[in-house]
PDB file of N, CA and C in Angstrom:
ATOM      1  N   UNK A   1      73.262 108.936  99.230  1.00  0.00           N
ATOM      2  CA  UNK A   1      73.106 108.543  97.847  1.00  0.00           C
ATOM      3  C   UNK A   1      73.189 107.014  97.801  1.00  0.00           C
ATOM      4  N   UNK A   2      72.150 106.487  97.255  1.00  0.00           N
ATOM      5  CA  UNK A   2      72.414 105.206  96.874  1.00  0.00           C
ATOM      6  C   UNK A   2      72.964 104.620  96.300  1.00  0.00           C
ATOM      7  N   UNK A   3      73.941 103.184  96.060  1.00  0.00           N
ATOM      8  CA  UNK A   3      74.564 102.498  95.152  1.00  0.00           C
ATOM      9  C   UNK A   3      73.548 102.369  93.793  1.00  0.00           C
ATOM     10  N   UNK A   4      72.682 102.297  93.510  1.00  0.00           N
ATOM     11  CA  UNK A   4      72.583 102.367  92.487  1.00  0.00           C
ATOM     12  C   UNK A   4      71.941 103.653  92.210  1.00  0.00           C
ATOM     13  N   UNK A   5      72.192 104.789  92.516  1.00  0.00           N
ATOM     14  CA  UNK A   5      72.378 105.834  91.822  1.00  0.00           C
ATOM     15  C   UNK A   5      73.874 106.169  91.436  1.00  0.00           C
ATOM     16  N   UNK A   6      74.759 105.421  92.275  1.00  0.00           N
ATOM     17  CA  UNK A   6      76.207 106.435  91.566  1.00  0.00           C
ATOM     18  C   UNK A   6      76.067 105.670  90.576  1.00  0.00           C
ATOM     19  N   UNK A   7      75.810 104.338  90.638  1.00  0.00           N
ATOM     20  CA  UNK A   7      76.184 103.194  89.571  1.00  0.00           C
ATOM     21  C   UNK A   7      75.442 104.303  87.903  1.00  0.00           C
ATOM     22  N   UNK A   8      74.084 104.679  88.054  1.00  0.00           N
ATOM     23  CA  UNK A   8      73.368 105.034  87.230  1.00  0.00           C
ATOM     24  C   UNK A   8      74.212 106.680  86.468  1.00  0.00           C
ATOM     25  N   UNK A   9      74.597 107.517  87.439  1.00  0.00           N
ATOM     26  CA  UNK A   9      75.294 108.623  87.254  1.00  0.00           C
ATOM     27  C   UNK A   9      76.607 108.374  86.277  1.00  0.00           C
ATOM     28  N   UNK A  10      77.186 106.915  86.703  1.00  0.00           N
ATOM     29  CA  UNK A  10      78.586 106.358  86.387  1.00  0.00           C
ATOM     30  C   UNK A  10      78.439 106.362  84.661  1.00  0.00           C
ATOM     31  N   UNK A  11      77.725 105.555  85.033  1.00  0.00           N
ATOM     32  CA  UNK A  11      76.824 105.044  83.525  1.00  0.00           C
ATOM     33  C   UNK A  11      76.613 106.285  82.269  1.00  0.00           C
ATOM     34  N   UNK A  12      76.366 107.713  82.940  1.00  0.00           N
ATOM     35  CA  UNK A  12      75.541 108.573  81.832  1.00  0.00           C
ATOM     36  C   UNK A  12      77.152 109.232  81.978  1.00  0.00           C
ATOM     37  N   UNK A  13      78.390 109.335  82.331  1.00  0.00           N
ATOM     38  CA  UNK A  13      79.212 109.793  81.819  1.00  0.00           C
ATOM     39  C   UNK A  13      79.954 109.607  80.738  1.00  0.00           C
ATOM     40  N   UNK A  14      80.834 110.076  80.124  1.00  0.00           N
ATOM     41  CA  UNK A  14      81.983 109.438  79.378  1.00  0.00           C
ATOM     42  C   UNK A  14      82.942 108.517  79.158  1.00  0.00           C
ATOM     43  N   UNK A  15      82.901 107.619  78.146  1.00  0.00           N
ATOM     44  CA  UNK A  15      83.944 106.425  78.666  1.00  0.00           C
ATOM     45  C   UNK A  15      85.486 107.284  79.055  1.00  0.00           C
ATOM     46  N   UNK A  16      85.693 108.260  78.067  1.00  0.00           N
ATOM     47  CA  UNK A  16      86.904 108.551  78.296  1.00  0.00           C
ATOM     48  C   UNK A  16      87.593 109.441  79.980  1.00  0.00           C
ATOM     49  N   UNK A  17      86.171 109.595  80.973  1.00  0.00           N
ATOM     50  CA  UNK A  17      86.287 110.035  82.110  1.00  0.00           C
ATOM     51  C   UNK A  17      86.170 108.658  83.268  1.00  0.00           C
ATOM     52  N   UNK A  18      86.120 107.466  82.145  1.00  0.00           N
ATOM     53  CA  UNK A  18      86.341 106.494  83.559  1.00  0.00           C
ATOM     54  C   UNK A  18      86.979 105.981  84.420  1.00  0.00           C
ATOM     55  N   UNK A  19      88.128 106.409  84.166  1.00  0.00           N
ATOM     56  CA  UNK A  19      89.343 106.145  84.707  1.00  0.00           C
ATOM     57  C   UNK A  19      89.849 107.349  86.049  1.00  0.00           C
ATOM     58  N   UNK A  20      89.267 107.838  85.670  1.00  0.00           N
ATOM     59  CA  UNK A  20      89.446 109.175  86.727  1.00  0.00           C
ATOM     60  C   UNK A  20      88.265 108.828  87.499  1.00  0.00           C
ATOM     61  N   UNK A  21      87.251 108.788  87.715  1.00  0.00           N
ATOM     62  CA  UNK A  21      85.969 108.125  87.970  1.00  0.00           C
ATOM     63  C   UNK A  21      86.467 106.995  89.302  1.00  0.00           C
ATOM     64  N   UNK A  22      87.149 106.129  88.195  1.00  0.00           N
ATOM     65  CA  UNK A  22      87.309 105.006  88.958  1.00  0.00           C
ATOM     66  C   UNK A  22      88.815 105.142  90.163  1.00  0.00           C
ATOM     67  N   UNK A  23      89.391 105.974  90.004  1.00  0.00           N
ATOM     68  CA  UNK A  23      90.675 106.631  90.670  1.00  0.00           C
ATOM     69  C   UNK A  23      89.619 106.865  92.480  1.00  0.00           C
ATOM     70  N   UNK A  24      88.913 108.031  91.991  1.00  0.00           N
ATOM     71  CA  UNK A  24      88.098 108.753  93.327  1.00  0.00           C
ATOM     72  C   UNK A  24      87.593 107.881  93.933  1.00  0.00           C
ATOM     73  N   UNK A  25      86.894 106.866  93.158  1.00  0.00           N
ATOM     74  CA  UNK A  25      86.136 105.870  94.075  1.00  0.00           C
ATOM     75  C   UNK A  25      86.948 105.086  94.687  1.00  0.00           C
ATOM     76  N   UNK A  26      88.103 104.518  94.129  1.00  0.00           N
ATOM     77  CA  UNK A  26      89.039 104.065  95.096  1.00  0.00           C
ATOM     78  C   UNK A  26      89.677 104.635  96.292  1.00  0.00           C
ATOM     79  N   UNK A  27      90.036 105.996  95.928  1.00  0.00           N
ATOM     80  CA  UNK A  27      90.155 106.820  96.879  1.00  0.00           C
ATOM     81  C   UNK A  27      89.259 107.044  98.027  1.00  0.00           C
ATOM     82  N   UNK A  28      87.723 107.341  97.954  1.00  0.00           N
ATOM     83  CA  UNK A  28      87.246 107.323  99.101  1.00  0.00           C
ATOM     84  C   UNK A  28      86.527 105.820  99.555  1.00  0.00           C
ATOM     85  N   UNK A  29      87.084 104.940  98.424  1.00  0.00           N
ATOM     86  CA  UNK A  29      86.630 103.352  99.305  1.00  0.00           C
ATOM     87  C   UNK A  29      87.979 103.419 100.908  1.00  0.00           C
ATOM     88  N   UNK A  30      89.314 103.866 100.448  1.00  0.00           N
ATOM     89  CA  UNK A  30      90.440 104.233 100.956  1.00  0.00           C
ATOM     90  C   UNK A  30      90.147 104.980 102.298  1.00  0.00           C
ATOM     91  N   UNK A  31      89.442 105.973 102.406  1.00  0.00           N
ATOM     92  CA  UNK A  31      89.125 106.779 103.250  1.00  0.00           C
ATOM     93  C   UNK A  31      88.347 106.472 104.164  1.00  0.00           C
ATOM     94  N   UNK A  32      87.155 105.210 103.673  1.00  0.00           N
ATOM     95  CA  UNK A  32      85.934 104.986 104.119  1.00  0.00           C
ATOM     96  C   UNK A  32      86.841 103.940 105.270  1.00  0.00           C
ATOM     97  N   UNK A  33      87.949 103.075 105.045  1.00  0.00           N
ATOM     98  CA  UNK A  33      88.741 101.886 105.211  1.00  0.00           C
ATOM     99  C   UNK A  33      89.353 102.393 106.689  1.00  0.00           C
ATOM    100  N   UNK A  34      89.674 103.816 105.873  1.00  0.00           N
ATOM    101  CA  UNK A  34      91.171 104.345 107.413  1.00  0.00           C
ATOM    102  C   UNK A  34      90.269 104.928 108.437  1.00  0.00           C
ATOM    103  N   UNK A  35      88.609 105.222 108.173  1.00  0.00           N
ATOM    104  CA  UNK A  35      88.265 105.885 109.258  1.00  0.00           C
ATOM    105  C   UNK A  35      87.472 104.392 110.293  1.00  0.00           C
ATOM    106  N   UNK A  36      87.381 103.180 109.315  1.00  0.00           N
ATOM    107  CA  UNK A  36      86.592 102.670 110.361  1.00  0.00           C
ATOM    108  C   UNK A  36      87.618 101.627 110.935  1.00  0.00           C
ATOM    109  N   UNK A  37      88.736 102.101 110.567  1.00  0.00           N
ATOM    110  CA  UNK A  37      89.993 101.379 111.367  1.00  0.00           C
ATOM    111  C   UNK A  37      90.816 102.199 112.618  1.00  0.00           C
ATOM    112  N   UNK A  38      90.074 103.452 112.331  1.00  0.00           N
ATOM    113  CA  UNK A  38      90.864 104.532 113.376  1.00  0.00           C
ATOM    114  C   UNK A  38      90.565 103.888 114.523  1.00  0.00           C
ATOM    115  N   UNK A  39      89.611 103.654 115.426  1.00  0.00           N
ATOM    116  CA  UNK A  39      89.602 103.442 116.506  1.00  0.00           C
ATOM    117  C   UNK A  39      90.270 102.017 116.658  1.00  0.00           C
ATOM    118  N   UNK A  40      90.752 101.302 116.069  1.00  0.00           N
ATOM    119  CA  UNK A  40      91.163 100.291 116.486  1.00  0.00           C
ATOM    120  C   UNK A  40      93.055 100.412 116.448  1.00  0.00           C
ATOM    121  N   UNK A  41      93.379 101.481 116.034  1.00  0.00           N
ATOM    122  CA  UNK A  41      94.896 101.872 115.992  1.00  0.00           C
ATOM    123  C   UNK A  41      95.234 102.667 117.560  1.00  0.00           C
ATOM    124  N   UNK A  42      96.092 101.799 118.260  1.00  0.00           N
ATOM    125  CA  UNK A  42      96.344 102.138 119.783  1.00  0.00           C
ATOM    126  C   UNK A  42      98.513 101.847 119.511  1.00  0.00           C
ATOM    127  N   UNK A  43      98.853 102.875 120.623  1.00  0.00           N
ATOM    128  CA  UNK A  43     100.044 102.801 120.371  1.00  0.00           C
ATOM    129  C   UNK A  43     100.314 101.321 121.122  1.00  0.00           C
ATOM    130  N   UNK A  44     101.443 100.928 121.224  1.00  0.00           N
ATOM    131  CA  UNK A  44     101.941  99.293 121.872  1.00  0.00           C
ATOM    132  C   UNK A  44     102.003  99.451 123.424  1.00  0.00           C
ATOM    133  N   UNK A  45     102.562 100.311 123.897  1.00  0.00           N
ATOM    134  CA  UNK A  45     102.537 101.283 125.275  1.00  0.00           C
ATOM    135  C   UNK A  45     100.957 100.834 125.698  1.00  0.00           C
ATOM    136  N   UNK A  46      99.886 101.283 125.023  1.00  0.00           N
ATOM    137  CA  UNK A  46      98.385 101.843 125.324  1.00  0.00           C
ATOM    138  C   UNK A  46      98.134 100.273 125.645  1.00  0.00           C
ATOM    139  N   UNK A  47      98.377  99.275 124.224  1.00  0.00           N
ATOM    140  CA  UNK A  47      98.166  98.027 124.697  1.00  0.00           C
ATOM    141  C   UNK A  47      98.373  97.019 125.479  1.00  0.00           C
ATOM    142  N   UNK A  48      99.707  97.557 126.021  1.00  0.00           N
ATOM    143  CA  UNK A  48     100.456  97.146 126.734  1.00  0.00           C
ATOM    144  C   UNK A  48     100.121  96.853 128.352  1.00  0.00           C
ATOM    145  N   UNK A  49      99.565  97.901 128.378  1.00  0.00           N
ATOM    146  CA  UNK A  49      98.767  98.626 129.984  1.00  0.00           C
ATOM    147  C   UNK A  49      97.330  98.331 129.773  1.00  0.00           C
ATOM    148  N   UNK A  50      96.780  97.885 128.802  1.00  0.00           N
ATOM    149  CA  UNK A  50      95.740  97.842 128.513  1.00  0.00           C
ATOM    150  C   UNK A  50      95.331  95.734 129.440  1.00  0.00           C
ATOM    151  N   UNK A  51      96.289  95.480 128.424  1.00  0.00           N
ATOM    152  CA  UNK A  51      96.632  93.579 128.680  1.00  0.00           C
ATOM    153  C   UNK A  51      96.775  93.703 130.401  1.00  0.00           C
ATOM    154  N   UNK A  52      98.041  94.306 131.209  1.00  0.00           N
ATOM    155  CA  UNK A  52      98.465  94.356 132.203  1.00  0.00           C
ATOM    156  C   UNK A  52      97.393  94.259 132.864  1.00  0.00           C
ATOM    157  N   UNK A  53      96.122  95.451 132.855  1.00  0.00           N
ATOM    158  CA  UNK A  53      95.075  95.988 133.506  1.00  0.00           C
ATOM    159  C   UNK A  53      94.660  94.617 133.409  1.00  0.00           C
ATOM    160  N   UNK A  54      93.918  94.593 132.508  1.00  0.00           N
ATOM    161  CA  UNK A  54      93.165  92.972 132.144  1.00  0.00           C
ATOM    162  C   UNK A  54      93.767  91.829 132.634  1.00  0.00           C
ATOM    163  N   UNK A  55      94.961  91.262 132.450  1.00  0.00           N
ATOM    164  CA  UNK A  55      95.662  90.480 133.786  1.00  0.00           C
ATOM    165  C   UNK A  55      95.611  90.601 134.996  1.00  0.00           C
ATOM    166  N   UNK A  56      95.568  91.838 135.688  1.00  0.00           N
ATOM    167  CA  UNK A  56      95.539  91.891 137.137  1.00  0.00           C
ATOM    168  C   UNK A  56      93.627  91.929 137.313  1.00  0.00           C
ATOM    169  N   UNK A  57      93.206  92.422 136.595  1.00  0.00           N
ATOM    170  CA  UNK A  57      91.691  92.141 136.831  1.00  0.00           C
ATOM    171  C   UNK A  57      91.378  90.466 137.122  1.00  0.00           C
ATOM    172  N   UNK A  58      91.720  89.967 135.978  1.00  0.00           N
ATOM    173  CA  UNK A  58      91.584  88.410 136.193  1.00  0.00           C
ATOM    174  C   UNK A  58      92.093  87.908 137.313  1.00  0.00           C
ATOM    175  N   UNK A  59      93.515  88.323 137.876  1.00  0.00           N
ATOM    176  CA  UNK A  59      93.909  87.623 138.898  1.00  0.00           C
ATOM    177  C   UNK A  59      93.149  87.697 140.150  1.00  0.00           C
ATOM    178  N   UNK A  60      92.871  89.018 140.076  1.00  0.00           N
ATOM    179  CA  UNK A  60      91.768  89.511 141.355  1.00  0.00           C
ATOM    180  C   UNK A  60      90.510  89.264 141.512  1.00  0.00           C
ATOM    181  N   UNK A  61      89.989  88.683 140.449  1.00  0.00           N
ATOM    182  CA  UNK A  61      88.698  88.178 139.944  1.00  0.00           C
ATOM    183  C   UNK A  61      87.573  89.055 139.921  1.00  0.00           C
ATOM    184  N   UNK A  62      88.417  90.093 139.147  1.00  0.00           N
ATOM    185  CA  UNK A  62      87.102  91.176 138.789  1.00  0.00           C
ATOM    186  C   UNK A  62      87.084  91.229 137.046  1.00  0.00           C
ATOM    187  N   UNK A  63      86.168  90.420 136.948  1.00  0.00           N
ATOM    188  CA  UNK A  63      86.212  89.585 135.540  1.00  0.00           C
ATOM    189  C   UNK A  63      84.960  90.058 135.543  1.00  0.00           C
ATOM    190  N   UNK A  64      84.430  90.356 134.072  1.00  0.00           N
ATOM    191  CA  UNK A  64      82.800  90.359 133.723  1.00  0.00           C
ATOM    192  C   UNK A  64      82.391  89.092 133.326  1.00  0.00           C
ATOM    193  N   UNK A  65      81.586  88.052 133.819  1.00  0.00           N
ATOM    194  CA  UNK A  65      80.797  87.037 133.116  1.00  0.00           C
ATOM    195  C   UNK A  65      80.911  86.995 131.898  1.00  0.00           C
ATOM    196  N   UNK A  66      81.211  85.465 131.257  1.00  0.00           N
ATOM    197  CA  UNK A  66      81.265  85.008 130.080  1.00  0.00           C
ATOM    198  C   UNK A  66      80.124  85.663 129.298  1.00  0.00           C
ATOM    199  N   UNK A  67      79.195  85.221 129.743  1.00  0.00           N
ATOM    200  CA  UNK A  67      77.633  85.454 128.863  1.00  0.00           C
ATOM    201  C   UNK A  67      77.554  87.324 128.351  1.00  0.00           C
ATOM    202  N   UNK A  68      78.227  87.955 129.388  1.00  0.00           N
ATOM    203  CA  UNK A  68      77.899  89.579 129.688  1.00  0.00           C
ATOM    204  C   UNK A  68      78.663  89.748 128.458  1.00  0.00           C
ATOM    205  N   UNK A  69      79.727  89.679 128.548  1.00  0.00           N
ATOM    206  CA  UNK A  69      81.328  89.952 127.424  1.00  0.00           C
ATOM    207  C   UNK A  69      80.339  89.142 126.140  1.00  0.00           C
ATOM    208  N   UNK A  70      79.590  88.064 126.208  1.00  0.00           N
ATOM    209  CA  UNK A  70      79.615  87.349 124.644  1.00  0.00           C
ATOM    210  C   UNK A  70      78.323  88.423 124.243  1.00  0.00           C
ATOM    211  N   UNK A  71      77.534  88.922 125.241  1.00  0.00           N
ATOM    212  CA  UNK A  71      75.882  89.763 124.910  1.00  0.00           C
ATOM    213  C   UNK A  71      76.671  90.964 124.641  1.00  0.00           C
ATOM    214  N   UNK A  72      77.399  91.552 125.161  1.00  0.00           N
ATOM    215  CA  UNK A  72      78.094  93.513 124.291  1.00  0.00           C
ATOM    216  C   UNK A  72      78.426  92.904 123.564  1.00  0.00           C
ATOM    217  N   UNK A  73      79.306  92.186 123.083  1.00  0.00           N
ATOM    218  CA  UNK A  73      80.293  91.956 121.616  1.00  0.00           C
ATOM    219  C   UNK A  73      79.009  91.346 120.619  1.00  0.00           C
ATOM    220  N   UNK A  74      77.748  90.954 120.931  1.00  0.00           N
ATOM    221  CA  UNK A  74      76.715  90.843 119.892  1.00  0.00           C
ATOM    222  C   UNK A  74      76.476  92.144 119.657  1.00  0.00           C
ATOM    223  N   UNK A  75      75.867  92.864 120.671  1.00  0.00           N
ATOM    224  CA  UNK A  75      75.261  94.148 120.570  1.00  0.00           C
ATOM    225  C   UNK A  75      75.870  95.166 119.417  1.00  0.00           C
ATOM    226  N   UNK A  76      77.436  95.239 119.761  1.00  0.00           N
ATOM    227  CA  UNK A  76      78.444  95.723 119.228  1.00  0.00           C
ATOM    228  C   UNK A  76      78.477  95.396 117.937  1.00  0.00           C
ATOM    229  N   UNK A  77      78.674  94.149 117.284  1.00  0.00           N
ATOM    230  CA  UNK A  77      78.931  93.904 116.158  1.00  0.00           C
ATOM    231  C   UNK A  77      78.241  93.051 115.555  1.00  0.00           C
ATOM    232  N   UNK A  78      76.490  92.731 115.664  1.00  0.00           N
ATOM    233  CA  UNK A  78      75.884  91.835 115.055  1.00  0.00           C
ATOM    234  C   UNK A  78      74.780  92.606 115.109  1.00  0.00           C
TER     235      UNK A  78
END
């Protein structure tokens, strides 16, 4: 559904249902928030061993190239 169809739907209801209206949409703006944060929630333990790994990689010099690491993190998020 498109934004400007809820917008249009919003519109042909009742003023006196806008508040409830506007409750849900907060609610699943809420929902939309916690799921695209899930993967980034790791226990301190996970991170912990995570850093370690990544330290001893570096020391050993099994590092991925600057350029490689900066081309996924475009791919990824641009």
């Amino acid at each position: 559904m498109s934004y400007e169809t809820v917008i249009d739907q919003i519109k042909s209801l009742p003023e006196s249902s806008l508040e409830e209206v506007s409750r849900y949409i907060e609610f699943l703006l809420y929902q939309q928030e916690q799921t695209d944060m899930a993967p980034l929630i790791e226990s301190d333990e996970v991170f912990e061993e995570k850093m370690e790994r990544g330290y001893a990689d570096a020391i050993e010099g099994r590092g991925k190239p600057m350029e490689d690491v900066f081309s996924d993190l475009s791919k990824r998020f641009i």
